[in-house]
PDB file of N, CA and C in Angstrom:
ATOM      1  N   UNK A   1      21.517  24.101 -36.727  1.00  0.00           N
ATOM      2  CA  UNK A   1      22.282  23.199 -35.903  1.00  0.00           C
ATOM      3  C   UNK A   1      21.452  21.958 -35.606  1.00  0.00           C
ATOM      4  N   UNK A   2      22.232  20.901 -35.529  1.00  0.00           N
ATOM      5  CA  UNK A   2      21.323  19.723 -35.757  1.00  0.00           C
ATOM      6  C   UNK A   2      21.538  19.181 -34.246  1.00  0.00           C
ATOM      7  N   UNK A   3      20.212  19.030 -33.431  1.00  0.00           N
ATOM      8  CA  UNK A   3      19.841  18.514 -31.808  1.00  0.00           C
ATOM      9  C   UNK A   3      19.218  16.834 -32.004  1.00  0.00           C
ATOM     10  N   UNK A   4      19.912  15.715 -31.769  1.00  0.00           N
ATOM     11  CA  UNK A   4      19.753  14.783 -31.664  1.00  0.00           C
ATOM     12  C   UNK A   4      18.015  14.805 -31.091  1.00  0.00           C
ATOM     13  N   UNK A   5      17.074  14.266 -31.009  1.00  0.00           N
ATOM     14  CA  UNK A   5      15.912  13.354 -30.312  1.00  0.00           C
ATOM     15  C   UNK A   5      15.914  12.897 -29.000  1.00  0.00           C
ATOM     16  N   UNK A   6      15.229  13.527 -28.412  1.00  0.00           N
ATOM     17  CA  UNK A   6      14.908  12.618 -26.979  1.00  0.00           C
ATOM     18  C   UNK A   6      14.428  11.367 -27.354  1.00  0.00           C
ATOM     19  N   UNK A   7      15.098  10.531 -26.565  1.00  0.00           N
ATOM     20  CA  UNK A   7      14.529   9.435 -26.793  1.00  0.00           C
ATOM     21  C   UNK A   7      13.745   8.949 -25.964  1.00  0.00           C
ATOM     22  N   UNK A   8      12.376   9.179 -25.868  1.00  0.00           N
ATOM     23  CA  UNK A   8      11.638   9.187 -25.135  1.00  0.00           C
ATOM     24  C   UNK A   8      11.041   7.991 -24.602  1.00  0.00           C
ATOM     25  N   UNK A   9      11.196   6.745 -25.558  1.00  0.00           N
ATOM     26  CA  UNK A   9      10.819   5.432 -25.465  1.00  0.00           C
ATOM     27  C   UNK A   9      11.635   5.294 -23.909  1.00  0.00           C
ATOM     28  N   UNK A  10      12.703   5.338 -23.917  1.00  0.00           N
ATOM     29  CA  UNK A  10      13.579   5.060 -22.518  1.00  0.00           C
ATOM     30  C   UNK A  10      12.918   6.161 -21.459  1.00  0.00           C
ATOM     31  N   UNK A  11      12.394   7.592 -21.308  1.00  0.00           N
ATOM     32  CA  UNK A  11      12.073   7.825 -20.285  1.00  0.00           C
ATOM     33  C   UNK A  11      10.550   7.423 -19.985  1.00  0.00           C
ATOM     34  N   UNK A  12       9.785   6.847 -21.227  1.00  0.00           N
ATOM     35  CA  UNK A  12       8.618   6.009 -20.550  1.00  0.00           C
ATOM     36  C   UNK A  12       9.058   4.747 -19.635  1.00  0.00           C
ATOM     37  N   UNK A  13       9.764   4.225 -20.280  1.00  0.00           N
ATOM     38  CA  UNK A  13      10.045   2.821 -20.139  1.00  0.00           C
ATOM     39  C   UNK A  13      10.742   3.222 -18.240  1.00  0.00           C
ATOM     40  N   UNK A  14      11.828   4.301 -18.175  1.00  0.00           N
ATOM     41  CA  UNK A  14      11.835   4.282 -16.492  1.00  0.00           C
ATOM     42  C   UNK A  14      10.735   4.331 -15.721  1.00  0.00           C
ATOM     43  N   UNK A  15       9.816   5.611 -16.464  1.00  0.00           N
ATOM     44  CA  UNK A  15       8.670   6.039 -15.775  1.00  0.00           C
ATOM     45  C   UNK A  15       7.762   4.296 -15.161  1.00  0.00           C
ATOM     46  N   UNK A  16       7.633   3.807 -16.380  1.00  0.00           N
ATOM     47  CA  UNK A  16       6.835   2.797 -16.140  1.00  0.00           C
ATOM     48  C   UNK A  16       7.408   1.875 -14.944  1.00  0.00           C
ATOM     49  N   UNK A  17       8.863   1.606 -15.165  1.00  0.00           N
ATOM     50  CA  UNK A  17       9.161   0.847 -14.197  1.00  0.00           C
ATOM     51  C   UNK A  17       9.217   1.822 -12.692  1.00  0.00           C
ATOM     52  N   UNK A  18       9.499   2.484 -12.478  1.00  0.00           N
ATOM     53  CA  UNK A  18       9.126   3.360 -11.556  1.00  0.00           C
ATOM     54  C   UNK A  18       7.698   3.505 -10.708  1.00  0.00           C
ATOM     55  N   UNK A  19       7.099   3.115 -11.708  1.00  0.00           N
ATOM     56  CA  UNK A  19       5.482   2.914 -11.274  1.00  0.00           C
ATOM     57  C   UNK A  19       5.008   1.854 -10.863  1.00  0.00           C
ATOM     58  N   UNK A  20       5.265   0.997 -11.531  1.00  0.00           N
ATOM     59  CA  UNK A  20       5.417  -0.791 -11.190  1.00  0.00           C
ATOM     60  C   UNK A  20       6.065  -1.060  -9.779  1.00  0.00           C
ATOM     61  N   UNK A  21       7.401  -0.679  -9.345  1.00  0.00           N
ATOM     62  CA  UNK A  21       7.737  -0.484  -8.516  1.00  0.00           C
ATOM     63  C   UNK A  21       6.561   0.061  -7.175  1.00  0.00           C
ATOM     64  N   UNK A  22       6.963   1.474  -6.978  1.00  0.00           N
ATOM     65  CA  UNK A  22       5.629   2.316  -6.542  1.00  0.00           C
ATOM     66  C   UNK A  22       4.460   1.034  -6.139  1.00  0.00           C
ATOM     67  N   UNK A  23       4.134   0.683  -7.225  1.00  0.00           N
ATOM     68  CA  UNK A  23       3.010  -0.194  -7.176  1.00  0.00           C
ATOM     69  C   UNK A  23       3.429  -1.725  -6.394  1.00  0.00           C
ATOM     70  N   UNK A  24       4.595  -2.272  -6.127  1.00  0.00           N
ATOM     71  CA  UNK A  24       4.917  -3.537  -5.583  1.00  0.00           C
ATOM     72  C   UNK A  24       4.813  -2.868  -3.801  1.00  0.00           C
ATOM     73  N   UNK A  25       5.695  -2.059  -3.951  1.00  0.00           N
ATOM     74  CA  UNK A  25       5.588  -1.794  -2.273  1.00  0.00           C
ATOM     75  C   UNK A  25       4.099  -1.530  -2.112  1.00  0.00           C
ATOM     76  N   UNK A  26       3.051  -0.366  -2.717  1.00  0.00           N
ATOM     77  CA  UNK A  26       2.255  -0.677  -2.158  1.00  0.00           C
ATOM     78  C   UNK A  26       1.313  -1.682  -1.770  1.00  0.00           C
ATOM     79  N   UNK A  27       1.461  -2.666  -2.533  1.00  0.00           N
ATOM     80  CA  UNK A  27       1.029  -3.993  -1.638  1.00  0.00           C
ATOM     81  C   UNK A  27       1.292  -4.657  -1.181  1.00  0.00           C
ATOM     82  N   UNK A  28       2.719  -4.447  -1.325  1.00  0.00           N
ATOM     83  CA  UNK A  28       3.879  -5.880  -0.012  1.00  0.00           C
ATOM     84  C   UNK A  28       3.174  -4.430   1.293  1.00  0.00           C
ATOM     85  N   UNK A  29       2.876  -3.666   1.690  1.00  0.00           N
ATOM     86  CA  UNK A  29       2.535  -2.906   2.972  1.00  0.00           C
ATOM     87  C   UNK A  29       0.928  -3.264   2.835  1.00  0.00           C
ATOM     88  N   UNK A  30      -0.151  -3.250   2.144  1.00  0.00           N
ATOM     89  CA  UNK A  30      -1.213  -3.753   2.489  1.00  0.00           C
ATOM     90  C   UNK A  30      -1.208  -4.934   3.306  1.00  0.00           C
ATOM     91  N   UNK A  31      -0.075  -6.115   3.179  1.00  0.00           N
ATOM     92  CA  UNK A  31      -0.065  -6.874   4.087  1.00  0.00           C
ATOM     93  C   UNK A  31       0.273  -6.821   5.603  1.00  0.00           C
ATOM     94  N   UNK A  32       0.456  -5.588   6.072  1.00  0.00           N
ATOM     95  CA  UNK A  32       0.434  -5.316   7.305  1.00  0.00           C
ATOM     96  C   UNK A  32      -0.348  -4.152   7.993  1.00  0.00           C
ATOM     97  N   UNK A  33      -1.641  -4.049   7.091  1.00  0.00           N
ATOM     98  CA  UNK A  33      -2.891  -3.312   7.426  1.00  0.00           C
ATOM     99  C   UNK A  33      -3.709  -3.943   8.129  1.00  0.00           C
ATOM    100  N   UNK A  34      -4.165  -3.580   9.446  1.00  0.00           N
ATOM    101  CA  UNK A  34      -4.876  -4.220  10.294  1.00  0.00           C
ATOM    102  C   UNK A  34      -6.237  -3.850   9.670  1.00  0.00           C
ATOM    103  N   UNK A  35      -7.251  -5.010   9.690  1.00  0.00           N
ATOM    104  CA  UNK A  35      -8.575  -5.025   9.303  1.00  0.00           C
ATOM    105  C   UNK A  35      -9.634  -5.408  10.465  1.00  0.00           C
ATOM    106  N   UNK A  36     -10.564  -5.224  10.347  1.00  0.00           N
ATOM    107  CA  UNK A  36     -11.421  -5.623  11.642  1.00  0.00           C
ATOM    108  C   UNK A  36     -12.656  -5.406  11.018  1.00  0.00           C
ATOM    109  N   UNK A  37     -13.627  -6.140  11.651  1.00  0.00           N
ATOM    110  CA  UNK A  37     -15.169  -6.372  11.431  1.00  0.00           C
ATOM    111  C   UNK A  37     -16.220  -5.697  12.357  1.00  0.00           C
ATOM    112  N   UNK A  38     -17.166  -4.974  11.346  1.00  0.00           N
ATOM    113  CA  UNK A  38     -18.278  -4.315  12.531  1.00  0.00           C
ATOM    114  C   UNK A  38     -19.469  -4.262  11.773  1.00  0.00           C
ATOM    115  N   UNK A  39     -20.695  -3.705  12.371  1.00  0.00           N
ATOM    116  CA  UNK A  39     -21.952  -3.621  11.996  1.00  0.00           C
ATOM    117  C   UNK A  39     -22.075  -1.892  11.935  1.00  0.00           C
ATOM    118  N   UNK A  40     -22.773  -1.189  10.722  1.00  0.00           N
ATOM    119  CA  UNK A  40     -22.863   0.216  10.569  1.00  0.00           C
ATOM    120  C   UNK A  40     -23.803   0.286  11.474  1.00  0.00           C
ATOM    121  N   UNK A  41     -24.218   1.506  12.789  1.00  0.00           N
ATOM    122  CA  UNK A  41     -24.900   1.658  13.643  1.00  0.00           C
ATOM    123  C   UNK A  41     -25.722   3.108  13.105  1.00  0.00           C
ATOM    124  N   UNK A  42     -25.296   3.763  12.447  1.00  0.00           N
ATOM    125  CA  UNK A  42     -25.555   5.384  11.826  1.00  0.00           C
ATOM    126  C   UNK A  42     -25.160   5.932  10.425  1.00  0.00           C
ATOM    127  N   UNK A  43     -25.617   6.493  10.079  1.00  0.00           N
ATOM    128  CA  UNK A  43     -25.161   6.794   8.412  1.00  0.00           C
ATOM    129  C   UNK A  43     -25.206   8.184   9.002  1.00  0.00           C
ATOM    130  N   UNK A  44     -23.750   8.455   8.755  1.00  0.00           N
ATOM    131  CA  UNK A  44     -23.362  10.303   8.780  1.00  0.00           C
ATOM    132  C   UNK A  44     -23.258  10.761   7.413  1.00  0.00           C
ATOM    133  N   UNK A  45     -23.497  12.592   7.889  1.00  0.00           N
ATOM    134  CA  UNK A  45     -23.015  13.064   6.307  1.00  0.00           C
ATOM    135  C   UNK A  45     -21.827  12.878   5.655  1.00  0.00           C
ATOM    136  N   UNK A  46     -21.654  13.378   4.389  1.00  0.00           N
ATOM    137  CA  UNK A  46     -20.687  12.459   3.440  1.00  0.00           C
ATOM    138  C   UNK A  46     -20.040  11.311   3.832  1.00  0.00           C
ATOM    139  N   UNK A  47     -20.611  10.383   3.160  1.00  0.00           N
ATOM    140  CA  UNK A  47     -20.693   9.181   3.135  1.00  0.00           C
ATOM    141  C   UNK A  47     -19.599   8.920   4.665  1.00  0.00           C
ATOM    142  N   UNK A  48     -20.175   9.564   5.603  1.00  0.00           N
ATOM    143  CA  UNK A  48     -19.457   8.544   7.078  1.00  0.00           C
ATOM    144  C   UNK A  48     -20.194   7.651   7.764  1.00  0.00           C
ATOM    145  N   UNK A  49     -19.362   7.178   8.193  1.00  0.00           N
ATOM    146  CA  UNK A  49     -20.433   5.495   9.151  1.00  0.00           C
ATOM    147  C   UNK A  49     -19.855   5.976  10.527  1.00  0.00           C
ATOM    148  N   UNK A  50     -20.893   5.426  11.631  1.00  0.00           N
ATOM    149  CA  UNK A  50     -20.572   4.843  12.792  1.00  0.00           C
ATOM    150  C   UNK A  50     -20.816   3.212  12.873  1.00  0.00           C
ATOM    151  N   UNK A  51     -19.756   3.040  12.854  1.00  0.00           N
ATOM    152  CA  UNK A  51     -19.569   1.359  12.839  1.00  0.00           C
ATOM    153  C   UNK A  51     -19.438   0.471  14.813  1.00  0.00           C
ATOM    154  N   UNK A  52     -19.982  -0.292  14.886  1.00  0.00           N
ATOM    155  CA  UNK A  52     -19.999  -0.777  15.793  1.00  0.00           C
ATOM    156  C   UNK A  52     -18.762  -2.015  15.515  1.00  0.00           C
ATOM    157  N   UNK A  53     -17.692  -2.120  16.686  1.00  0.00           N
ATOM    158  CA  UNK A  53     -16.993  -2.940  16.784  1.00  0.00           C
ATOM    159  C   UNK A  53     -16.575  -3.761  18.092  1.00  0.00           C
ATOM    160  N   UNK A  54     -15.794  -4.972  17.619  1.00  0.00           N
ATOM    161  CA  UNK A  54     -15.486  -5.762  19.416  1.00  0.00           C
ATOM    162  C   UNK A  54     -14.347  -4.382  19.947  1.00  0.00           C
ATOM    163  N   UNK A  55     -13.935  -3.352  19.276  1.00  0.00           N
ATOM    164  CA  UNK A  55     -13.158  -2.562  20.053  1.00  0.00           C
ATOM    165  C   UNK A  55     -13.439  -1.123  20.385  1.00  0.00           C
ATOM    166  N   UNK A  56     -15.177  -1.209  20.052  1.00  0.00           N
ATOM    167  CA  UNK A  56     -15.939  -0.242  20.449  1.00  0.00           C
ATOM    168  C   UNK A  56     -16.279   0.452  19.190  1.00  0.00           C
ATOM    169  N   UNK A  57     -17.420   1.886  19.097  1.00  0.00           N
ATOM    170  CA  UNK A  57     -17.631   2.516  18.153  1.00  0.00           C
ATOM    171  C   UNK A  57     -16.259   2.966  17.494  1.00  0.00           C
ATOM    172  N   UNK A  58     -16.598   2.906  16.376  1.00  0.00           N
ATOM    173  CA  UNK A  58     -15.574   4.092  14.884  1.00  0.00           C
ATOM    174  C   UNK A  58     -16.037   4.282  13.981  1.00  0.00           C
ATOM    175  N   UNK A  59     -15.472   5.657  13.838  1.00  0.00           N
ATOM    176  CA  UNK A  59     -16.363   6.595  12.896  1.00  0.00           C
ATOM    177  C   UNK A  59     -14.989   6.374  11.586  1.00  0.00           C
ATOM    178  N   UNK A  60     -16.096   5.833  10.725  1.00  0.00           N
ATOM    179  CA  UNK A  60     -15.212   5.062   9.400  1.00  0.00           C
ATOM    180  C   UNK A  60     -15.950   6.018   8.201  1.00  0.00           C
ATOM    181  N   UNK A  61     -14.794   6.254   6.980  1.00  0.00           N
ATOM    182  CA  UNK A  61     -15.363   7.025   5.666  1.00  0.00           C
ATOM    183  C   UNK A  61     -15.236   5.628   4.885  1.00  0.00           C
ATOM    184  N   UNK A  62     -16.529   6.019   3.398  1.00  0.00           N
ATOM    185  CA  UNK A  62     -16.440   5.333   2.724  1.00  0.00           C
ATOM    186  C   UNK A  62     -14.845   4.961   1.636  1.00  0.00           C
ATOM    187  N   UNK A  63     -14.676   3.694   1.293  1.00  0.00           N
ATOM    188  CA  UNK A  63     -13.450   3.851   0.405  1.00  0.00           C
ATOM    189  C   UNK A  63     -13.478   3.783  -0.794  1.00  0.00           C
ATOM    190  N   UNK A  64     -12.171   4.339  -1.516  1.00  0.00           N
ATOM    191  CA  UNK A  64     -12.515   5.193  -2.860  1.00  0.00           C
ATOM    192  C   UNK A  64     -13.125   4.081  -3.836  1.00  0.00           C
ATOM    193  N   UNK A  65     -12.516   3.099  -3.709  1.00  0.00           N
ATOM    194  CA  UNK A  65     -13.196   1.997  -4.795  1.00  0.00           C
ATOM    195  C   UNK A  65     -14.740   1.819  -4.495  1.00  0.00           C
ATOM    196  N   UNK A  66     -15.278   1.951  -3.610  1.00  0.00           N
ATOM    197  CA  UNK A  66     -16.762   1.586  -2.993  1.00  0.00           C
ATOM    198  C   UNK A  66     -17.203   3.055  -3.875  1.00  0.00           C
ATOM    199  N   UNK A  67     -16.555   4.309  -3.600  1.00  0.00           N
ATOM    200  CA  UNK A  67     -17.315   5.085  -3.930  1.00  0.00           C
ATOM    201  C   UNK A  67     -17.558   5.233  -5.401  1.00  0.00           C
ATOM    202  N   UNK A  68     -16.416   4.893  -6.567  1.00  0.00           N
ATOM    203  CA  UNK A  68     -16.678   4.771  -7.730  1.00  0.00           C
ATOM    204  C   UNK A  68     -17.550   4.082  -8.163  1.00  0.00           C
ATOM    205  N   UNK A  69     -17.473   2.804  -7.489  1.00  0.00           N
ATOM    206  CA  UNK A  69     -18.495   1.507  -8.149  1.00  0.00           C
ATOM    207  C   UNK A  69     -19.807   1.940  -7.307  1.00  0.00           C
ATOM    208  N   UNK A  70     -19.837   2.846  -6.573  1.00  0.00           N
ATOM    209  CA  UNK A  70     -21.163   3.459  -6.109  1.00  0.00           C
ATOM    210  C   UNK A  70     -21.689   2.426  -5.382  1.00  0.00           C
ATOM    211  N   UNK A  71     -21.367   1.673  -4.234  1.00  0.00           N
ATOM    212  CA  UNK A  71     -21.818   0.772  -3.542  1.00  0.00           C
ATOM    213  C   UNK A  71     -22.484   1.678  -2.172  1.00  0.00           C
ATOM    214  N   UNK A  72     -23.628   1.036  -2.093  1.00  0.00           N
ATOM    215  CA  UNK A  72     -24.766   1.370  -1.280  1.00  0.00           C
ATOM    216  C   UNK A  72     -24.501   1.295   0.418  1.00  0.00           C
ATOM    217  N   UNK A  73     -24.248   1.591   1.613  1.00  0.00           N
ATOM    218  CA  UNK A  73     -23.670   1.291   3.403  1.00  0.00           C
ATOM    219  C   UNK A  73     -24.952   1.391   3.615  1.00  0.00           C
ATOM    220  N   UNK A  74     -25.650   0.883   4.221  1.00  0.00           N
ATOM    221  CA  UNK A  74     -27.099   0.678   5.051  1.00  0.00           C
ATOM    222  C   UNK A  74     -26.875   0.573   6.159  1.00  0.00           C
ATOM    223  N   UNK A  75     -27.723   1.432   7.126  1.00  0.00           N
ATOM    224  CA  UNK A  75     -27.687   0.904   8.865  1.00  0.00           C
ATOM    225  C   UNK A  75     -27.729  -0.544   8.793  1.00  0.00           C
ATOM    226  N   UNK A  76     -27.146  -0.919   9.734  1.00  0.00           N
ATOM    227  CA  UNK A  76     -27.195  -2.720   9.620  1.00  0.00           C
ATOM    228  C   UNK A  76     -26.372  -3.823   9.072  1.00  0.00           C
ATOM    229  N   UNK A  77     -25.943  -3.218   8.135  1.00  0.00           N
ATOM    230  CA  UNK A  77     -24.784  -3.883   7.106  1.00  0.00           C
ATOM    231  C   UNK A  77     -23.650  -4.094   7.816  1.00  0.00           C
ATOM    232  N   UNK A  78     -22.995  -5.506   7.587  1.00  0.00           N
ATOM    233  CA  UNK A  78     -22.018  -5.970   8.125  1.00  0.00           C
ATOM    234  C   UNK A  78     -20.758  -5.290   7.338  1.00  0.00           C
ATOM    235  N   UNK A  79     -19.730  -4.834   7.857  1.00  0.00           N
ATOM    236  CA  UNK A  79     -18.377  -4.137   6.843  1.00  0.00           C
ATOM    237  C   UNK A  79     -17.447  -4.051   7.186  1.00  0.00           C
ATOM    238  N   UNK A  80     -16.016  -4.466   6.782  1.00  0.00           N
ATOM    239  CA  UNK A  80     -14.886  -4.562   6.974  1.00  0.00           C
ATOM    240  C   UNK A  80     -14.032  -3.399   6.752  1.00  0.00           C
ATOM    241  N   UNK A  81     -13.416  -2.633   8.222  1.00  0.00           N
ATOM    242  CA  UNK A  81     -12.501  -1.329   8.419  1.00  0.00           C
ATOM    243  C   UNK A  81     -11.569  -1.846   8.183  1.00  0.00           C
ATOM    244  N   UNK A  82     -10.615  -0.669   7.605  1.00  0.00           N
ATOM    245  CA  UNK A  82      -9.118  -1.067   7.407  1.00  0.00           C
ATOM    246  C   UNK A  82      -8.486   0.452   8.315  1.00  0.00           C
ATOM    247  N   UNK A  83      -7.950  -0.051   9.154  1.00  0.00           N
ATOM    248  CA  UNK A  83      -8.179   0.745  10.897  1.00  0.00           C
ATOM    249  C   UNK A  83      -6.534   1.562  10.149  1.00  0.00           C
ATOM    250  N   UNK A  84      -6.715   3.239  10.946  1.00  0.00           N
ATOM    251  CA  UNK A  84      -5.524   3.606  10.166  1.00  0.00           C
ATOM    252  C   UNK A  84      -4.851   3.750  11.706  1.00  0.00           C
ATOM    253  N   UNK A  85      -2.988   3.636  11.226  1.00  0.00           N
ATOM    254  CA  UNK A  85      -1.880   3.258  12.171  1.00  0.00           C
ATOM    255  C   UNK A  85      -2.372   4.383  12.796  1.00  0.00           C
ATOM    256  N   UNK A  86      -2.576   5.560  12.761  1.00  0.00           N
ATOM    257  CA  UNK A  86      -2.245   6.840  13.732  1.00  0.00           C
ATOM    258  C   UNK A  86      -3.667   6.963  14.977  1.00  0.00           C
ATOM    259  N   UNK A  87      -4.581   6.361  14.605  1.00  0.00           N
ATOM    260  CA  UNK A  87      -5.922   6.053  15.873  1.00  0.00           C
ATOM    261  C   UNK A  87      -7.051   6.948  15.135  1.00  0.00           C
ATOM    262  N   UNK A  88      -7.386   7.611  13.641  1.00  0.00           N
ATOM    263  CA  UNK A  88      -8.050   8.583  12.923  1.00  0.00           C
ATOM    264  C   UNK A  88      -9.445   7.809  12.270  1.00  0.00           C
ATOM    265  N   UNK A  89     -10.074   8.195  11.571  1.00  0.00           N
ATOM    266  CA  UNK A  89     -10.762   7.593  11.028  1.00  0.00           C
ATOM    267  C   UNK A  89     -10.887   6.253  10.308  1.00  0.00           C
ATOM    268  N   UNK A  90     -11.220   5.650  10.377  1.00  0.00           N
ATOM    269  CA  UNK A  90     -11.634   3.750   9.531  1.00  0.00           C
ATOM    270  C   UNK A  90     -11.699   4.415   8.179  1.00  0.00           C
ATOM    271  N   UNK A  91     -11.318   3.208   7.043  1.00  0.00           N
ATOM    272  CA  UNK A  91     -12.019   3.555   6.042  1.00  0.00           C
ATOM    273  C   UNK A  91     -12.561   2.221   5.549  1.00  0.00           C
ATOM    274  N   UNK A  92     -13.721   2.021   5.133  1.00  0.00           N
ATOM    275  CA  UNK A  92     -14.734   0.906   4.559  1.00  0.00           C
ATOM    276  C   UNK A  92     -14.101   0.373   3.555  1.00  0.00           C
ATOM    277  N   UNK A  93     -13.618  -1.008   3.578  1.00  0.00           N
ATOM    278  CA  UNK A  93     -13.195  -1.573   2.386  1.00  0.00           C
ATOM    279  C   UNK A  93     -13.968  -3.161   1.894  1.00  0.00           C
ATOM    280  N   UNK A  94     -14.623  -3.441   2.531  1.00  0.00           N
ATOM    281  CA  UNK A  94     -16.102  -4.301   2.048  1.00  0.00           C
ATOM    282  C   UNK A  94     -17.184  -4.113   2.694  1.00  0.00           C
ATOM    283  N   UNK A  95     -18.544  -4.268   1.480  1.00  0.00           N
ATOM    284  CA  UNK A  95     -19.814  -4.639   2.488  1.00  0.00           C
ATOM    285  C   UNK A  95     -19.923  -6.129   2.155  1.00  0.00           C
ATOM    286  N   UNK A  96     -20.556  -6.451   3.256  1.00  0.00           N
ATOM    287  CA  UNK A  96     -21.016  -8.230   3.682  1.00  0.00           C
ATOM    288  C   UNK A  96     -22.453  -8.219   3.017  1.00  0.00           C
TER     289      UNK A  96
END
Protein backbone atom coordinates (compact mmCIF):
# COMPACT_ATOMS: atom_id res chain seq x y z
CA UNK A 1 0.00 0.00 0.00
CA UNK A 2 1.42 3.15 -1.06
CA UNK A 3 1.71 6.08 2.19
CA UNK A 4 2.35 9.44 0.70
CA UNK A 5 5.72 11.37 2.58
CA UNK A 6 5.69 13.60 5.36
CA UNK A 7 6.51 16.50 4.25
CA UNK A 8 8.70 17.52 6.55
CA UNK A 9 10.18 20.69 4.93
CA UNK A 10 6.71 22.38 6.17
CA UNK A 11 6.93 21.00 9.77
CA UNK A 12 10.54 22.51 10.02
CA UNK A 13 9.60 25.50 8.43
CA UNK A 14 6.50 25.91 11.41
CA UNK A 15 8.93 24.72 13.93
CA UNK A 16 11.28 27.43 12.87
CA UNK A 17 8.81 30.04 12.76
CA UNK A 18 7.57 29.07 16.04
CA UNK A 19 10.94 29.62 17.41
CA UNK A 20 11.58 32.93 15.87
CA UNK A 21 8.50 33.90 17.35
CA UNK A 22 9.36 32.37 20.97
CA UNK A 23 12.41 34.31 20.31
CA UNK A 24 10.67 38.00 19.45
CA UNK A 25 8.68 38.01 22.68
CA UNK A 26 11.56 37.10 24.49
CA UNK A 27 13.08 40.29 23.90
CA UNK A 28 10.20 42.69 23.36
CA UNK A 29 9.99 41.48 27.61
CA UNK A 30 13.78 42.03 28.21
CA UNK A 31 12.70 45.53 27.73
CA UNK A 32 10.93 45.66 30.87
CA UNK A 33 13.66 43.98 33.07
CA UNK A 34 14.72 46.14 35.75
CA UNK A 35 18.62 46.42 35.93
CA UNK A 36 20.60 48.07 38.62
CA UNK A 37 24.28 48.67 39.49
CA UNK A 38 26.48 47.40 42.43
CA UNK A 39 29.96 46.56 43.64
CA UNK A 40 30.65 42.51 44.49
CA UNK A 41 31.30 42.70 48.39
CA UNK A 42 31.89 38.57 48.78
CA UNK A 43 32.41 35.71 46.45
CA UNK A 44 30.04 32.77 47.64
CA UNK A 45 30.07 29.17 46.70
CA UNK A 46 28.93 28.34 43.24
CA UNK A 47 29.58 31.09 41.54
CA UNK A 48 27.25 33.49 44.05
CA UNK A 49 27.98 37.17 44.76
CA UNK A 50 27.03 39.45 47.51
CA UNK A 51 26.65 42.54 45.65
CA UNK A 52 26.44 45.82 47.29
CA UNK A 53 23.67 48.17 46.06
CA UNK A 54 21.87 51.88 46.42
CA UNK A 55 18.97 49.34 47.50
CA UNK A 56 21.05 47.50 49.87
CA UNK A 57 22.92 44.00 49.81
CA UNK A 58 21.82 41.05 47.08
CA UNK A 59 22.79 37.92 46.83
CA UNK A 60 23.11 37.62 42.87
CA UNK A 61 24.14 34.13 40.73
CA UNK A 62 26.38 34.26 37.96
CA UNK A 63 24.60 34.45 34.31
CA UNK A 64 24.57 31.72 31.89
CA UNK A 65 26.36 33.64 29.14
CA UNK A 66 29.16 34.88 31.74
CA UNK A 67 29.41 31.36 32.71
CA UNK A 68 30.11 29.84 29.22
CA UNK A 69 32.47 32.54 28.11
CA UNK A 70 33.97 31.80 31.61
CA UNK A 71 34.18 35.39 32.78
CA UNK A 72 36.09 35.95 35.97
CA UNK A 73 33.56 38.21 39.38
CA UNK A 74 36.31 39.55 41.71
CA UNK A 75 35.58 41.15 45.16
CA UNK A 76 35.47 44.70 44.00
CA UNK A 77 34.24 44.52 40.55
CA UNK A 78 31.67 46.82 39.45
CA UNK A 79 28.40 44.57 37.88
CA UNK A 80 25.18 44.97 36.53
CA UNK A 81 21.95 42.78 38.26
CA UNK A 82 19.09 42.04 36.31
CA UNK A 83 16.78 42.07 39.63
CA UNK A 84 14.08 39.18 39.32
CA UNK A 85 10.09 40.40 39.48
CA UNK A 86 9.33 37.97 42.47
CA UNK A 87 12.19 39.70 45.23
CA UNK A 88 14.71 36.10 44.70
CA UNK A 89 18.02 36.11 43.70
CA UNK A 90 19.95 38.81 41.09
CA UNK A 91 21.48 37.34 38.29
CA UNK A 92 24.92 39.01 36.90
CA UNK A 93 24.61 40.16 33.46
CA UNK A 94 27.87 42.44 33.04
CA UNK A 95 31.24 42.98 34.61
CA UNK A 96 32.56 46.72 34.45
Amino acid sequence: MYKPKNNSASKKLTKKNNNSQRLLRSIENDDEIETIEGKVIDALPDAHFRVDTKAGDKIAYLGGRMRVNKIRILVGDKVTLQLDEYGGKSRVIRRH
